[in-house]
N, C-alpha and C. Protein backbone atom coordinates (compact mmCIF):
# COMPACT_ATOMS: atom_id res chain seq x y z
N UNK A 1 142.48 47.70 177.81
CA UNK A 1 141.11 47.32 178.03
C UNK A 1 140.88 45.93 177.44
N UNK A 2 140.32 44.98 178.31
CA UNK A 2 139.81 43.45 177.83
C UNK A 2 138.90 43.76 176.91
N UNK A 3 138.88 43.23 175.68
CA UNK A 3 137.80 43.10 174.31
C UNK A 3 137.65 41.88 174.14
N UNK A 4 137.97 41.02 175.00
CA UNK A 4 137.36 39.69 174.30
C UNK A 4 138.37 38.60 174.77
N UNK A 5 137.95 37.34 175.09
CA UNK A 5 138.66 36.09 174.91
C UNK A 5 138.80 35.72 173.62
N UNK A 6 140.66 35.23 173.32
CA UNK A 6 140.52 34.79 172.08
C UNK A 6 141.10 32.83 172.48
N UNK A 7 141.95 32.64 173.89
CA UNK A 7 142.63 31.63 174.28
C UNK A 7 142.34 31.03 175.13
N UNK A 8 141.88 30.02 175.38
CA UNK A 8 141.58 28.86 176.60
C UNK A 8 142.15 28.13 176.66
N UNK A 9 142.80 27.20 177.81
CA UNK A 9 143.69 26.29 177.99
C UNK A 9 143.08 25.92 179.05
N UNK A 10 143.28 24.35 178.60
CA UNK A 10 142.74 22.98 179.09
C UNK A 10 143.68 22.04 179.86
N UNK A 11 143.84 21.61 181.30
CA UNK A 11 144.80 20.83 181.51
C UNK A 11 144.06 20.09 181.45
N UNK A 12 144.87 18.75 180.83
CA UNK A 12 143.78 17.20 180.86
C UNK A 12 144.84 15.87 181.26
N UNK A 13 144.27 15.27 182.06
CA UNK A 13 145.93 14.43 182.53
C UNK A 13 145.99 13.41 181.47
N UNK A 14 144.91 12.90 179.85
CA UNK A 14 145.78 12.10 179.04
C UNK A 14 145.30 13.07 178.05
N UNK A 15 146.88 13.46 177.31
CA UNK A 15 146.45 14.21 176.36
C UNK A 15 146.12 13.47 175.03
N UNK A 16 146.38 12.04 175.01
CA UNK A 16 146.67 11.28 173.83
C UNK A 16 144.93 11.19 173.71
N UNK A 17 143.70 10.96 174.52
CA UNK A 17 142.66 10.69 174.84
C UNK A 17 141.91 11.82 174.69
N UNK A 18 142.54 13.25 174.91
CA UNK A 18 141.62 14.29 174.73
C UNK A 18 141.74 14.46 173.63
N UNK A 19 142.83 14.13 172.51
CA UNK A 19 143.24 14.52 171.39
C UNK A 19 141.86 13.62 169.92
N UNK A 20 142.01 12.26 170.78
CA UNK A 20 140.84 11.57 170.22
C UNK A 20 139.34 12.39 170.01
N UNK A 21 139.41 12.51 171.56
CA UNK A 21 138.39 13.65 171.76
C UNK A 21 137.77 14.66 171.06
N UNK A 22 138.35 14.95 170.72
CA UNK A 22 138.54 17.06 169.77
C UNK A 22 138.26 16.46 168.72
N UNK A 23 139.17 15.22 167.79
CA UNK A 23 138.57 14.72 166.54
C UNK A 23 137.60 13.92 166.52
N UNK A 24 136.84 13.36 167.34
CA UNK A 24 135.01 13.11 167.09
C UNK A 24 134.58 13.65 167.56
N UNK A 25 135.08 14.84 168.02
CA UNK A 25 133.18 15.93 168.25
C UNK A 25 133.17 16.63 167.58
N UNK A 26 134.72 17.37 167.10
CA UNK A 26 134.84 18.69 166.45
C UNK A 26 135.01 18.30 164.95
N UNK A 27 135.67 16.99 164.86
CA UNK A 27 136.16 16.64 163.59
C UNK A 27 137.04 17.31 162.89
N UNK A 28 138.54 17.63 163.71
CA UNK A 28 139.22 18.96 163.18
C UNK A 28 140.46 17.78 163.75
N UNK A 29 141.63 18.47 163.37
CA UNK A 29 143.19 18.38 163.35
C UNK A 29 143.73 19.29 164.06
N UNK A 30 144.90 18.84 164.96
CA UNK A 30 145.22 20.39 165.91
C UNK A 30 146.20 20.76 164.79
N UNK A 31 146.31 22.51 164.96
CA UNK A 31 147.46 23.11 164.37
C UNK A 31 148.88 23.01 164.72
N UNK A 32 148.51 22.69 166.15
CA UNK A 32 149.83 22.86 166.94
C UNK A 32 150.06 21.71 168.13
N UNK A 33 151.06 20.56 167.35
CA UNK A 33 151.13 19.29 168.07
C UNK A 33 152.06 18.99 168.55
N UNK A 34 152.63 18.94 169.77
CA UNK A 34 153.99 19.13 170.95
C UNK A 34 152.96 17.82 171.82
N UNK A 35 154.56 17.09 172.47
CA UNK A 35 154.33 15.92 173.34
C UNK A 35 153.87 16.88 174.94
N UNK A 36 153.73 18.38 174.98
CA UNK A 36 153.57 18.94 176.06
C UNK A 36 152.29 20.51 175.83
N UNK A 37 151.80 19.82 174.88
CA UNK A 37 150.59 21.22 173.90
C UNK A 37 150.13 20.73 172.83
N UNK A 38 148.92 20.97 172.48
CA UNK A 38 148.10 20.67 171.61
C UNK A 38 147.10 21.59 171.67
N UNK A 39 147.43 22.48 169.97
CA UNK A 39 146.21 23.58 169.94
C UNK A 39 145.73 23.58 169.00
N UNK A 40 144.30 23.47 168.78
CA UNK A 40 143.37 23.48 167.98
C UNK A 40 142.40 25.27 167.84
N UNK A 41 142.21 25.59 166.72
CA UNK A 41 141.17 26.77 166.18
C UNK A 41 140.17 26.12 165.77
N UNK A 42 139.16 26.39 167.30
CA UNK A 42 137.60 26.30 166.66
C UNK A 42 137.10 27.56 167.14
N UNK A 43 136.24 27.68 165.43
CA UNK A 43 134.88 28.88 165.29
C UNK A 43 136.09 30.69 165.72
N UNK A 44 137.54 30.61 165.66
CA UNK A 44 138.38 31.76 165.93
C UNK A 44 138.76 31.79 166.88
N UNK A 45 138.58 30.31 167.80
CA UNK A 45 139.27 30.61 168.99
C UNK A 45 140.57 29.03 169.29
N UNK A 46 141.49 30.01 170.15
CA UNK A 46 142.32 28.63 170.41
C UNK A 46 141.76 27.89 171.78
């Protein structure tokens, strides 16, 4: 049984630009930094 979204994934064609991104709105650091993935936990979710 589905209880919930915990994962969203974003294709973005520059990731170097979305990465900027995430740190001035969210003001956070990703956990998980690959030249092919970048994952960030905001508010419990990836």
């Amino acid at each position: 049984m589905l209880q919930g979204l915990r994962t969203i994934v974003y294709y973005v064609g520059d990731l170097t630009a979305a990465k900027e991104w995430y740190k001035k709105v969210f003001d956070i650091e990703p956990y998980f930094d690959e030249p092919y993935y970048v994952g960030y936990n905001i508010g419990g979710f990836e």
